[in-house]
N, C-alpha and C. Protein backbone atom coordinates (compact mmCIF):
# COMPACT_ATOMS: atom_id res chain seq x y z
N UNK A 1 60.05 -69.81 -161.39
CA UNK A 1 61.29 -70.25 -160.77
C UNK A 1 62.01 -71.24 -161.66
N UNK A 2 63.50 -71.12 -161.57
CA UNK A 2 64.06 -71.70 -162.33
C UNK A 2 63.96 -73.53 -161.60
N UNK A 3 63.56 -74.55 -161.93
CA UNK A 3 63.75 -75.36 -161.26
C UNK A 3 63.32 -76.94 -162.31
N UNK A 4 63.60 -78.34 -161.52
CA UNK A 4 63.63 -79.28 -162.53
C UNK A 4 63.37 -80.24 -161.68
N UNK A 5 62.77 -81.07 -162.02
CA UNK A 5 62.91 -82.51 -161.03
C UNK A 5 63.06 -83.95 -162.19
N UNK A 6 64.22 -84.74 -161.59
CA UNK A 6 64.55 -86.05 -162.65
C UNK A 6 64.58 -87.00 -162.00
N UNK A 7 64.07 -87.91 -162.30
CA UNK A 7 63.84 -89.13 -162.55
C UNK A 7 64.37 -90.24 -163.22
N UNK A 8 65.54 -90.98 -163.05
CA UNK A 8 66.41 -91.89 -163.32
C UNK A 8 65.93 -93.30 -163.05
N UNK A 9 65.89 -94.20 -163.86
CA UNK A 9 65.97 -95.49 -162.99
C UNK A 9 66.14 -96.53 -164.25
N UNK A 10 67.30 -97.14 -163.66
CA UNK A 10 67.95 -98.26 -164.24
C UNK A 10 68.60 -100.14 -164.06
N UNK A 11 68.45 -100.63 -164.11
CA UNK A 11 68.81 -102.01 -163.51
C UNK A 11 69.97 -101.60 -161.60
N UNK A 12 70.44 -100.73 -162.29
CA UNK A 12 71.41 -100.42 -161.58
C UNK A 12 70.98 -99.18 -160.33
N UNK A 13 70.54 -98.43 -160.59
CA UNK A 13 70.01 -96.96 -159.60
C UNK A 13 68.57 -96.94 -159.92
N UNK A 14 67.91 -96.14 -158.84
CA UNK A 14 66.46 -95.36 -159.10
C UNK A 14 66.84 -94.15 -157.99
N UNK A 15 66.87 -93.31 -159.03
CA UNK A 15 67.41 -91.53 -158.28
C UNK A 15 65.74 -90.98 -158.88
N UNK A 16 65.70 -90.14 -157.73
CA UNK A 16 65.05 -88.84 -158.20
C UNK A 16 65.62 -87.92 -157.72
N UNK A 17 65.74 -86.38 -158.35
CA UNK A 17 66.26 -85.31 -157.95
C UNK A 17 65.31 -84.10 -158.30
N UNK A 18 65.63 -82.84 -157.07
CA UNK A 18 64.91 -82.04 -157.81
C UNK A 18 66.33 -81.00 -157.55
N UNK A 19 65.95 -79.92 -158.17
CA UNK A 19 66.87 -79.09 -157.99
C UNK A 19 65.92 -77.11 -158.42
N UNK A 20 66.33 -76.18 -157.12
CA UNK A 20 65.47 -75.06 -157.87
C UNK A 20 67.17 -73.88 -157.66
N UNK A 21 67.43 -73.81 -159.04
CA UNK A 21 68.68 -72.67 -158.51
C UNK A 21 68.45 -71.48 -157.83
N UNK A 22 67.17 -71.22 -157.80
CA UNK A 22 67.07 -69.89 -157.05
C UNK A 22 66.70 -70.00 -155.63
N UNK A 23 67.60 -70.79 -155.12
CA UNK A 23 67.21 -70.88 -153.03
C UNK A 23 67.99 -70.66 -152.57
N UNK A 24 68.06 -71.28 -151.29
CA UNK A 24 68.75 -70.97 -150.39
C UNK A 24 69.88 -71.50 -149.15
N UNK A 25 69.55 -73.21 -150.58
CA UNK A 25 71.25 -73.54 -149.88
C UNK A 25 70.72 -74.57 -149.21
N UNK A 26 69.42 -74.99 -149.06
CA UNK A 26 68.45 -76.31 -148.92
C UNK A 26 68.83 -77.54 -149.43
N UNK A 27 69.54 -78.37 -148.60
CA UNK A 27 69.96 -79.68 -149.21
C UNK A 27 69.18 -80.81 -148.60
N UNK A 28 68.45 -82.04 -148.75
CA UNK A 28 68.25 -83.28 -148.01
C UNK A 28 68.43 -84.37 -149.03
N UNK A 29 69.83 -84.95 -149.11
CA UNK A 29 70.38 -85.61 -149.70
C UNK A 29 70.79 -86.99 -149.28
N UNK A 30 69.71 -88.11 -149.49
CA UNK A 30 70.06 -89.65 -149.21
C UNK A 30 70.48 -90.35 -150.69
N UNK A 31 72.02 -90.59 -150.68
CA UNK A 31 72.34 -91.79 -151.70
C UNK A 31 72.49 -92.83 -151.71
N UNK A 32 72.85 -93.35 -150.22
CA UNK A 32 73.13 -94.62 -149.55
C UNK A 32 75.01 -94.35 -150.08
N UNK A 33 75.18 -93.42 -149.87
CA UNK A 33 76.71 -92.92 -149.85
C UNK A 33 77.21 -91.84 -149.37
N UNK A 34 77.65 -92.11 -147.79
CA UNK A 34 77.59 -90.98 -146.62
C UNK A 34 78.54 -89.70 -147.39
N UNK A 35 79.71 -89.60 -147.83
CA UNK A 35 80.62 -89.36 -148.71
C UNK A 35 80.25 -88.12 -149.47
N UNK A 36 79.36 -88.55 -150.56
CA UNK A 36 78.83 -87.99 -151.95
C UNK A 36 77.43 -87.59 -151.30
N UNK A 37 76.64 -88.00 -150.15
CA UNK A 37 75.40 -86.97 -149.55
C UNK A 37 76.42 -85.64 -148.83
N UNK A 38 77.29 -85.75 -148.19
CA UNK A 38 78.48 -85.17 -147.67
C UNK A 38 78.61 -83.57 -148.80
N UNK A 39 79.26 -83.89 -149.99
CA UNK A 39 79.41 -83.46 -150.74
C UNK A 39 78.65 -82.59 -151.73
N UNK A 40 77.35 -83.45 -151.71
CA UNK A 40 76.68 -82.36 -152.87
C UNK A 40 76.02 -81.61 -151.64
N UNK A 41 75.99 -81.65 -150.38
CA UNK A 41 75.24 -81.23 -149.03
C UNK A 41 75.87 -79.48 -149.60
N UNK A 42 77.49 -79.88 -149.47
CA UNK A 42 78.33 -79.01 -149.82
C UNK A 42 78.02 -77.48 -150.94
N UNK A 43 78.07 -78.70 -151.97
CA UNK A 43 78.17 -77.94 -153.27
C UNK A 43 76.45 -77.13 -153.27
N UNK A 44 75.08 -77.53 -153.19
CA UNK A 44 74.18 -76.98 -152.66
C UNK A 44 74.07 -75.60 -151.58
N UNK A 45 74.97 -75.95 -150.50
CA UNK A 45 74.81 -75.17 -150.00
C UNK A 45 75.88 -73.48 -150.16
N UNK A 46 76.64 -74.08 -150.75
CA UNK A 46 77.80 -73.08 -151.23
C UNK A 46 77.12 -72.64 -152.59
N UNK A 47 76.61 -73.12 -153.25
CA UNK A 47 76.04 -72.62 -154.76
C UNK A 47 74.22 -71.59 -154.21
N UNK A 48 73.53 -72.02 -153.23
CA UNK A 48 72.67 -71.57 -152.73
C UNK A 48 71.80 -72.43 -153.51
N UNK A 49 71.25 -73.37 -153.71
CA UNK A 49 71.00 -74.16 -154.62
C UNK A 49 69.85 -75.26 -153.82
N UNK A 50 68.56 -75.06 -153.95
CA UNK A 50 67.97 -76.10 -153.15
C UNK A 50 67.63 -77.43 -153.86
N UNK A 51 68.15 -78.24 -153.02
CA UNK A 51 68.50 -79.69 -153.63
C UNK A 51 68.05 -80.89 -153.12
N UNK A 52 67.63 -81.71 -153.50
CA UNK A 52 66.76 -82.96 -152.96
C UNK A 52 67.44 -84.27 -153.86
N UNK A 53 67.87 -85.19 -152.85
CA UNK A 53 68.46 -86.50 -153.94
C UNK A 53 67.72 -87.68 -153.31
N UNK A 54 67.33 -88.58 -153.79
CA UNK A 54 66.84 -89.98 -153.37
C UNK A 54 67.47 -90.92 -154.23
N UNK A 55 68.44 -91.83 -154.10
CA UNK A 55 68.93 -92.72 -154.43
C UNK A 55 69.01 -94.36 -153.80
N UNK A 56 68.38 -94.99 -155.11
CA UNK A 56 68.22 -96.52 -153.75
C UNK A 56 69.55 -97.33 -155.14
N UNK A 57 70.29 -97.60 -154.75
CA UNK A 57 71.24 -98.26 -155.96
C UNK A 57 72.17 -99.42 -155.29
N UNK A 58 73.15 -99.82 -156.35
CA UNK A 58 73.94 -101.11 -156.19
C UNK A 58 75.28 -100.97 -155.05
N UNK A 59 75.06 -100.46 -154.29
CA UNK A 59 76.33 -99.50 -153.32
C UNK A 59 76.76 -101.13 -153.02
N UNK A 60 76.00 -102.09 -152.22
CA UNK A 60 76.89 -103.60 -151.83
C UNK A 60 77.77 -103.83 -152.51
N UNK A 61 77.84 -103.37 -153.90
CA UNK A 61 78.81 -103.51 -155.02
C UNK A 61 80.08 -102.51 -154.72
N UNK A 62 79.72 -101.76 -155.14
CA UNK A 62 80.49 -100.30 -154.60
C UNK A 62 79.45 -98.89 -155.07
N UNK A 63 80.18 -98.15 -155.12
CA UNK A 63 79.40 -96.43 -155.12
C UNK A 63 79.60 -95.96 -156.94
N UNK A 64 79.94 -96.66 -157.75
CA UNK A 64 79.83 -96.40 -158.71
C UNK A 64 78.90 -95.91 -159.78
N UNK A 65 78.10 -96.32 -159.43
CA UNK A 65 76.90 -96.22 -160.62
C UNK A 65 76.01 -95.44 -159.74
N UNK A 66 76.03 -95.30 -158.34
CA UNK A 66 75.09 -94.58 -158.17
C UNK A 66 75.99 -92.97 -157.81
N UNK A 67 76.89 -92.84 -157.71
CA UNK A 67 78.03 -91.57 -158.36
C UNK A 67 77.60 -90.59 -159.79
N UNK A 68 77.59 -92.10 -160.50
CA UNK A 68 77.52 -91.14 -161.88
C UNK A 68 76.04 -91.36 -162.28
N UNK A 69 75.17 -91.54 -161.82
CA UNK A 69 73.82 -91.42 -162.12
C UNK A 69 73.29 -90.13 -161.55
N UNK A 70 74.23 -90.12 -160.48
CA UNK A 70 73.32 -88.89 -159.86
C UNK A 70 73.89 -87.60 -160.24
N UNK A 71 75.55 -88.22 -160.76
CA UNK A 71 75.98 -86.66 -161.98
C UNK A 71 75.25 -86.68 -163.12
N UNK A 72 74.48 -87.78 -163.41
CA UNK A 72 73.93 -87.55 -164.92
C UNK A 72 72.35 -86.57 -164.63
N UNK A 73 71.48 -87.19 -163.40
CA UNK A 73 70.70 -86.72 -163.38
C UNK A 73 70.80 -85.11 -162.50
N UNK A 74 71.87 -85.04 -162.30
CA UNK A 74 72.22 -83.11 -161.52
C UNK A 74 72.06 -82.22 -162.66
N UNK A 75 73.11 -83.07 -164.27
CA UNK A 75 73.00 -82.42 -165.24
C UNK A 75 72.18 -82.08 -165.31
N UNK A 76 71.10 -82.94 -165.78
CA UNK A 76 70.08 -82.82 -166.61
C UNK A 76 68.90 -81.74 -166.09
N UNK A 77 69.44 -82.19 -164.94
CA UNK A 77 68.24 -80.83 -164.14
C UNK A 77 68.50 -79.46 -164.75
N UNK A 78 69.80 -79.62 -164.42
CA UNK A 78 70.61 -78.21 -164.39
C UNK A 78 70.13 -77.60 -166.00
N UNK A 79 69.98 -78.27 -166.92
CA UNK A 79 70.29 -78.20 -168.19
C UNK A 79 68.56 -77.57 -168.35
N UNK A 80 67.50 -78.51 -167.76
CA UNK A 80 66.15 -78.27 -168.10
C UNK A 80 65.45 -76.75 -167.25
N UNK A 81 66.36 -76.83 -166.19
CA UNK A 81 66.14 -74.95 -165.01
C UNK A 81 66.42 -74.12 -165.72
N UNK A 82 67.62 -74.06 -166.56
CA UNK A 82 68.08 -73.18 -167.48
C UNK A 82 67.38 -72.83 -168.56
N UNK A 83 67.08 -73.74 -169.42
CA UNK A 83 66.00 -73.68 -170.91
C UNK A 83 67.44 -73.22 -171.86
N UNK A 84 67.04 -71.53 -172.47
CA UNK A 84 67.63 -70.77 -173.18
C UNK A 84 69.05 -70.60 -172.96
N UNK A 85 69.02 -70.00 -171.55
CA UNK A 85 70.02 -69.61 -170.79
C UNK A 85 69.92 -68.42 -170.85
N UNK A 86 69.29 -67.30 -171.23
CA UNK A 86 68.53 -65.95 -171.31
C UNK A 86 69.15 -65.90 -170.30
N UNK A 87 69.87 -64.45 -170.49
CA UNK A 87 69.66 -63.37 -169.25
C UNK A 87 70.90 -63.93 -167.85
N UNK A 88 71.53 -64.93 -168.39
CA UNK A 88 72.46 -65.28 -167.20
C UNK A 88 73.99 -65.08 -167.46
N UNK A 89 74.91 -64.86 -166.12
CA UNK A 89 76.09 -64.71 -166.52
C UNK A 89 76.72 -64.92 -167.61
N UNK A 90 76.59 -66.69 -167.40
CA UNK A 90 77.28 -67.47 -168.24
C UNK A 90 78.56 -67.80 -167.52
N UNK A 91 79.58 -67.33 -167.25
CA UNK A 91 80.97 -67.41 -166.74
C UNK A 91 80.99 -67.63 -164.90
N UNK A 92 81.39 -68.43 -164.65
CA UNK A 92 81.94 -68.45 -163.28
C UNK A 92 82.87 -68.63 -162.67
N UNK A 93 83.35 -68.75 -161.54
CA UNK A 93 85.17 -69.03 -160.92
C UNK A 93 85.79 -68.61 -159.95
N UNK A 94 86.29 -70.01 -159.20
CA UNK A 94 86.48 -69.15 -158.24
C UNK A 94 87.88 -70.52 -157.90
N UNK A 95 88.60 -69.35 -157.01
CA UNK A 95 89.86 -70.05 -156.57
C UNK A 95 89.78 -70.77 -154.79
N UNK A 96 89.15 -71.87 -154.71
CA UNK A 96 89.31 -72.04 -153.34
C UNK A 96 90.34 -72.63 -152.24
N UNK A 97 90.06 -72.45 -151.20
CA UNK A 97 91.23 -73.01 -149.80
C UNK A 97 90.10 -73.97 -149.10
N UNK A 98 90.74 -74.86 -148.64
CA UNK A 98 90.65 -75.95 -147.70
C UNK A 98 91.79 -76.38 -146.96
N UNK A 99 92.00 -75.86 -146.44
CA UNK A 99 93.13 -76.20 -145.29
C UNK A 99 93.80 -76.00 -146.03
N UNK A 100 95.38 -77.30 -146.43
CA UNK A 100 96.30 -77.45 -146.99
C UNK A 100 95.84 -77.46 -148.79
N UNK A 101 94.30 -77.66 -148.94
CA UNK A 101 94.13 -78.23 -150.32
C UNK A 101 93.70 -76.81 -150.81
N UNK A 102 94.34 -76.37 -152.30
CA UNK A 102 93.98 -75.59 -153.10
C UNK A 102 93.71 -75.88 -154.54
N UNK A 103 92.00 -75.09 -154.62
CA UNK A 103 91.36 -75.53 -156.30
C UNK A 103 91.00 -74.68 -156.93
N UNK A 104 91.46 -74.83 -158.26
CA UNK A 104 90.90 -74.01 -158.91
C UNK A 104 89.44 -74.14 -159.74
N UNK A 105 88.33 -73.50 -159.94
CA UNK A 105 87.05 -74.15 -160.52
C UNK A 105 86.48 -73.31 -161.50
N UNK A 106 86.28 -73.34 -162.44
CA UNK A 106 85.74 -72.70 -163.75
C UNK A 106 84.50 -73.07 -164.75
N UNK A 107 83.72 -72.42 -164.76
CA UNK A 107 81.97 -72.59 -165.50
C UNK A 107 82.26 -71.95 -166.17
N UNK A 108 81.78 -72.41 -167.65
CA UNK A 108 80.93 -71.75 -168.73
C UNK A 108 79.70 -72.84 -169.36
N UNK A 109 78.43 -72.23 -169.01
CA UNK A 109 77.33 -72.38 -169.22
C UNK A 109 77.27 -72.08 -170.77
N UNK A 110 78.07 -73.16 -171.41
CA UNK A 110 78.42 -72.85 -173.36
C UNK A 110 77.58 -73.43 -173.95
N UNK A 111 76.11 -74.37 -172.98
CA UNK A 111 75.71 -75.39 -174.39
C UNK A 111 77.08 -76.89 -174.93
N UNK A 112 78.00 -76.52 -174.17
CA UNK A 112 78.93 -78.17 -174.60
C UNK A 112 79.71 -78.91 -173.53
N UNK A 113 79.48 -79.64 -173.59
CA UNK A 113 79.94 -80.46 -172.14
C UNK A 113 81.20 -80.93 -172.39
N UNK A 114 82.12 -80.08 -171.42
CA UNK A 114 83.72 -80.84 -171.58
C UNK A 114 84.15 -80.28 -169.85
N UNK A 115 84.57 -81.44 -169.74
CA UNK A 115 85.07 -81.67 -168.28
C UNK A 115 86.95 -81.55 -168.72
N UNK A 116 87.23 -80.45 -167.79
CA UNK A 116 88.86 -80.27 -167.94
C UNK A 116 89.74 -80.78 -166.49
N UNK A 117 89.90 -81.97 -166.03
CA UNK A 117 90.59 -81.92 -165.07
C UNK A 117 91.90 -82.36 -164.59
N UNK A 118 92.59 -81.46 -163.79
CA UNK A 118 93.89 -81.90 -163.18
C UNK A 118 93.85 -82.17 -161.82
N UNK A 119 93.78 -83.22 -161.43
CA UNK A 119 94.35 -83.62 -160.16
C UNK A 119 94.95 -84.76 -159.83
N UNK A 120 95.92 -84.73 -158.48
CA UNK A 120 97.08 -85.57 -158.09
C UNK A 120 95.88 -85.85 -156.53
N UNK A 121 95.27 -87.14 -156.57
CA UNK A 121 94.71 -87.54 -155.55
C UNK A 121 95.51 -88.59 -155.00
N UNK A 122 95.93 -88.49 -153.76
CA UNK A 122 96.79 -89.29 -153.67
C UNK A 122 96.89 -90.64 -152.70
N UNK A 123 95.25 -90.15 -152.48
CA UNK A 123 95.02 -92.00 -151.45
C UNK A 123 93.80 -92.59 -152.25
N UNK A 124 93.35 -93.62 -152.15
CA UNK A 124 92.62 -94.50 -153.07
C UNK A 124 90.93 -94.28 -152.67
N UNK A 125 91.05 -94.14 -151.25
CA UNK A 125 90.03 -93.80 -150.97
C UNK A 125 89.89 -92.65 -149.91
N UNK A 126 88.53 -92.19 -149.18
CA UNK A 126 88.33 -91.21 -148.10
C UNK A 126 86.90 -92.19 -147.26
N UNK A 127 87.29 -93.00 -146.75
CA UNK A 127 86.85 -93.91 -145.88
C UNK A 127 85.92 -94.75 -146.73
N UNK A 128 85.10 -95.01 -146.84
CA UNK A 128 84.91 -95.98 -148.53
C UNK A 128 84.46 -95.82 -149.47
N UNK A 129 84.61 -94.46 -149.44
CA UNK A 129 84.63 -94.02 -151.21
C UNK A 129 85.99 -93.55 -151.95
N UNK A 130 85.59 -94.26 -153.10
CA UNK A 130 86.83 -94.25 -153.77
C UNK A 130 87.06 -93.06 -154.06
N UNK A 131 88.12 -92.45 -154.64
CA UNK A 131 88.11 -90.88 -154.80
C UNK A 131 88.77 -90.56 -156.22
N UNK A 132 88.40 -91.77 -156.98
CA UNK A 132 88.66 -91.74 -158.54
C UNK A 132 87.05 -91.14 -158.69
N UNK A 133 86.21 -91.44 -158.04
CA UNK A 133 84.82 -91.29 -158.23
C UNK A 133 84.26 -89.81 -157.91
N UNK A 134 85.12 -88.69 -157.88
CA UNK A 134 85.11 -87.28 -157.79
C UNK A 134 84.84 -86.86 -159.46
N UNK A 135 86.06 -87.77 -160.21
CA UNK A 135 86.14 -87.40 -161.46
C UNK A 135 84.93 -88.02 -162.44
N UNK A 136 84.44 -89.08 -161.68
CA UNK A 136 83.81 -89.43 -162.42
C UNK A 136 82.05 -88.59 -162.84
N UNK A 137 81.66 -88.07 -161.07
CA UNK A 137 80.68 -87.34 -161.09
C UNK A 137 80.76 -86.14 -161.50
N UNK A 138 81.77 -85.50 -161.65
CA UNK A 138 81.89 -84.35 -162.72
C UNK A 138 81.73 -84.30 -164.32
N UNK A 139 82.29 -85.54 -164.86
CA UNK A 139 81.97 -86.44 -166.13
C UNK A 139 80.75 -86.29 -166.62
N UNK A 140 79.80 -87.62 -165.70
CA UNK A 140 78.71 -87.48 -166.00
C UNK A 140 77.83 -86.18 -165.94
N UNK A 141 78.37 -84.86 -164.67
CA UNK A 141 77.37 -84.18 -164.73
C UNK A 141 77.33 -82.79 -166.08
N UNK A 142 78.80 -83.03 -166.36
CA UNK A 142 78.81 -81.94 -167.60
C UNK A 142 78.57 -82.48 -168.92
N UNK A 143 78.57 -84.24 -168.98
CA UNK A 143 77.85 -84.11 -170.50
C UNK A 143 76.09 -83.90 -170.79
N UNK A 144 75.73 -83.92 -169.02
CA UNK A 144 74.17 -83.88 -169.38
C UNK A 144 73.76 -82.36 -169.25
N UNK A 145 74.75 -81.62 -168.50
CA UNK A 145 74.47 -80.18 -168.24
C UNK A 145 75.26 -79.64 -169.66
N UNK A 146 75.87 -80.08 -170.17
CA UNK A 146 76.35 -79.26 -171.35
C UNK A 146 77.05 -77.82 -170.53
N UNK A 147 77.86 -77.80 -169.73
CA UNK A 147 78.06 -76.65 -169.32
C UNK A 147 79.80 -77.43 -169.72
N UNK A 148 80.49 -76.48 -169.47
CA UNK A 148 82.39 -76.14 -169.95
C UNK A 148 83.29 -76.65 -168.22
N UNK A 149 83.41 -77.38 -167.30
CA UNK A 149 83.95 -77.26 -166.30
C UNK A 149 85.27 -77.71 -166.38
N UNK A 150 86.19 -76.45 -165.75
CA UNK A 150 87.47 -77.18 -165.13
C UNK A 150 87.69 -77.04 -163.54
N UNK A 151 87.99 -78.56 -163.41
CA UNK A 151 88.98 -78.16 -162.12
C UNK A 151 90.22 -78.54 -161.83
N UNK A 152 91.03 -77.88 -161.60
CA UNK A 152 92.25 -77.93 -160.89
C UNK A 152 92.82 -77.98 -159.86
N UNK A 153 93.40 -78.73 -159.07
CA UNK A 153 94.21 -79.20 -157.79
C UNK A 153 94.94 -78.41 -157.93
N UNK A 154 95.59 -77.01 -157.32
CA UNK A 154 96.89 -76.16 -156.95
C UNK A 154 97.84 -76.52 -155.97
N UNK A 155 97.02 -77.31 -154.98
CA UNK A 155 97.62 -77.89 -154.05
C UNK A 155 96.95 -78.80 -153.16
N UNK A 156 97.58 -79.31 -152.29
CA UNK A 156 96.93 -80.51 -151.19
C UNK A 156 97.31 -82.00 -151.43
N UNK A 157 97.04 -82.57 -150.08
CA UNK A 157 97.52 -83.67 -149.75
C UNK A 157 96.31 -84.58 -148.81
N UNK A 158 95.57 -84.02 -148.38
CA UNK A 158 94.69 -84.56 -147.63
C UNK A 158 93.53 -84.42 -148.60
N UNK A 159 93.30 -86.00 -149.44
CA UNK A 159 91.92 -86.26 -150.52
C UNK A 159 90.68 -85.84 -150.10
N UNK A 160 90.29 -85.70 -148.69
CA UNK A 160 88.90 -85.42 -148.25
C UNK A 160 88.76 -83.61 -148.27
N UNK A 161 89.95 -83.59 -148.20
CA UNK A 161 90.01 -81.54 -148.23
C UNK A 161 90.15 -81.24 -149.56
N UNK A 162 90.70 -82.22 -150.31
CA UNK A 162 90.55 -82.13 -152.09
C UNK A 162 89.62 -81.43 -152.75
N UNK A 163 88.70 -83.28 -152.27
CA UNK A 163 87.64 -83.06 -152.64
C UNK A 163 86.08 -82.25 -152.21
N UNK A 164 86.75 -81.77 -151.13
CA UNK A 164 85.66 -80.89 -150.25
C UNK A 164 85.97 -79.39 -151.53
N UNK A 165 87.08 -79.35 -151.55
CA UNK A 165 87.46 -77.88 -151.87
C UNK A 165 86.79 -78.19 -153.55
N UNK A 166 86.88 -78.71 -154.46
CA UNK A 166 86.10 -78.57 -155.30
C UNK A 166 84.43 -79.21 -155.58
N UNK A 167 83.87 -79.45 -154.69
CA UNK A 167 82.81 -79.58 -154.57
C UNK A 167 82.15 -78.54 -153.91
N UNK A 168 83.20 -77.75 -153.17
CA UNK A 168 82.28 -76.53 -152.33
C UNK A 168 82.81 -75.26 -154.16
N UNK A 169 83.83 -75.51 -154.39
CA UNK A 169 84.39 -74.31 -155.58
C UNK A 169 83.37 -74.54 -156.95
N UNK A 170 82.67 -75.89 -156.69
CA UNK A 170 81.72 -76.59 -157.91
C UNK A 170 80.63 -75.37 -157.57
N UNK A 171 80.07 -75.52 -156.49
CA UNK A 171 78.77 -74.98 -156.30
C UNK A 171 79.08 -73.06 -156.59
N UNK A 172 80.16 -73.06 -155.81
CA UNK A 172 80.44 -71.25 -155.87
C UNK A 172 80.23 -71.14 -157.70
N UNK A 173 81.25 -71.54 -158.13
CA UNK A 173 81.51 -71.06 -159.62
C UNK A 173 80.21 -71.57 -160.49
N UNK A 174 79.49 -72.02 -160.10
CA UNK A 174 78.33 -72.90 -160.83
C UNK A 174 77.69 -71.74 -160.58
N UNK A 175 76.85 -71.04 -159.27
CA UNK A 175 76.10 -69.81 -158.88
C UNK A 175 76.13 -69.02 -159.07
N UNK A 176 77.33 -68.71 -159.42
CA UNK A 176 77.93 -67.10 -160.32
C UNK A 176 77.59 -67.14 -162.03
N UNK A 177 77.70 -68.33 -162.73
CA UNK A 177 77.41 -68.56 -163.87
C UNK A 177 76.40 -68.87 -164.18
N UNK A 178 75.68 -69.52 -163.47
CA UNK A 178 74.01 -69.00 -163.52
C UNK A 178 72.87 -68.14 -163.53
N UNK A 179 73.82 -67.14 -162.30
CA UNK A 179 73.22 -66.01 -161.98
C UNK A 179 72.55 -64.82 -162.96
N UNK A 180 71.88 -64.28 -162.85
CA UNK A 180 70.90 -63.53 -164.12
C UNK A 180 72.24 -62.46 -163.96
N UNK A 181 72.40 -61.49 -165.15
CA UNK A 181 72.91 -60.48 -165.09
C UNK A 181 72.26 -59.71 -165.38
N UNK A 182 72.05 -57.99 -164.46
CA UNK A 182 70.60 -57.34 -164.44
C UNK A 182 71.06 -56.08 -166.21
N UNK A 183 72.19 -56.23 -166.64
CA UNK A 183 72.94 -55.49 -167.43
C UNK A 183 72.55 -55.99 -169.00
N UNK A 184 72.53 -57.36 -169.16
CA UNK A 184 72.19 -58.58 -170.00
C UNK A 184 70.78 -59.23 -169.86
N UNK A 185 69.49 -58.08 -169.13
CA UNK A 185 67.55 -59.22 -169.27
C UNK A 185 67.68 -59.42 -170.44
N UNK A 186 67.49 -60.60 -170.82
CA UNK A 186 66.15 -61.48 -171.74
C UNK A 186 67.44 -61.57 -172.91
N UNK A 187 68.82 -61.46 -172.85
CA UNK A 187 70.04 -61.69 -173.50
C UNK A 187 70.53 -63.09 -173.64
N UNK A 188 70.51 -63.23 -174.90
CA UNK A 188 71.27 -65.11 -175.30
C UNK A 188 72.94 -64.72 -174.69
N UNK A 189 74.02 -64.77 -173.94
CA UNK A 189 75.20 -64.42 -173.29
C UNK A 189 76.18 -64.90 -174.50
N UNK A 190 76.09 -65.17 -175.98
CA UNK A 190 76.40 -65.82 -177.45
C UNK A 190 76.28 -64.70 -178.48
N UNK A 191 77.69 -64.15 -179.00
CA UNK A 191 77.76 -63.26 -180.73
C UNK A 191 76.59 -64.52 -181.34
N UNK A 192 76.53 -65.86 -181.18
CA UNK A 192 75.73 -66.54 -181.84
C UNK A 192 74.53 -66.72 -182.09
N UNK A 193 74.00 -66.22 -180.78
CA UNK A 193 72.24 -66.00 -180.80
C UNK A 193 71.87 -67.16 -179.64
N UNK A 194 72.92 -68.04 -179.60
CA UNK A 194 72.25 -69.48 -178.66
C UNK A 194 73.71 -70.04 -178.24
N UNK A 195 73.63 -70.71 -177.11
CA UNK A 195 74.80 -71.27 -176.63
C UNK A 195 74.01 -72.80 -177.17
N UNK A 196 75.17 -73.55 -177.95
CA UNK A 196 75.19 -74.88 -178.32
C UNK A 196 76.60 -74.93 -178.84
């Protein structure tokens, strides 16, 4: 089974995560940030993705560090389930709706971590999380996953449907680009021989 468990801990956070891409959408997610457990609850269960977070961190402060710790350590999972990347799509995407909010979301599982994003968020927060801190956990989670993500805002006005809509479009387009292709067994998805 494709799967990883990490272990973080810093002045600031002590996360553990596990993550197995091949389930069934299994989330039990405590960060001490109702918000971002909210969210990856989401992206887990829309990606099919069984997921486990434990986070004890500096939240009295604010949700910062334990945001992007737990994008660093999603990466890294993500990065160690994979290995090669043998035998998988590679490409994912998908265009989602949330009410009024429309996103666009795009994977490539390339071996290089670049986060592409456009969005117009337009309240500061979604009850006390800040919602600059969307961008930030995408940040951290594609330089440790080395995977290609964009997302795009098409539309919306309500930040909590924003950010619902690309956290649920995270997990879809993430599952599709993971996914083995039965056309491509035991195939590097690279003219190069290796995605780096």
């Amino acid at each position: 089974m494709r799967k990883a468990t990490i272990t973080r801990k810093t002045a600031e956070t002590d996360v553990t995560l596990q993550l197995t891409l091949d389930g069934t959408g299994e989330a039990d997610v405590q960060t001490g940030c109702g918000f971002l457990n909210h969210m990856l609850t989401l992206s887990a269960r829309h990606g099919r993705f069984d997921l486990t977070v434990r986070c004890v961190g500096a939240t009295g402060v604010d949700d910062h560090h334990t945001v992007e710790d737990i994008g660093i350590a999603l990466g890294q999972a993500l990065a160690l389930a994979l290995g090669d990347l043998r035998g998988v799509t590679r490409y994912g995407d998908i265009v989602l709706p949330m009410d009024e909010a429309l996103v666009l979301v795009a994977v490539d599982s390339s071996g290089r971590g670049t986060l592409g994003w456009e969005a117009s968020l337009p309240a500061r927060k979604v009850g006390t999380f800040d919602t600059e801190l969307g961008k930030e956990f995408f940040l951290a989670f594609t330089r440790e996953a080395r995977v290609t993500l964009h997302i795009r805002q098409l539309a919306g006005e309500n930040c909590h449907h924003i950010l619902e809509a690309m956290f649920k479009g995270f997990g879809r387009a993430l599952r599709k680009a993971v996914a083995f292709d039965p056309e491509c067994a035991g195939e590097i998805p690279s003219t190069k021989g290796m995605l780096v």
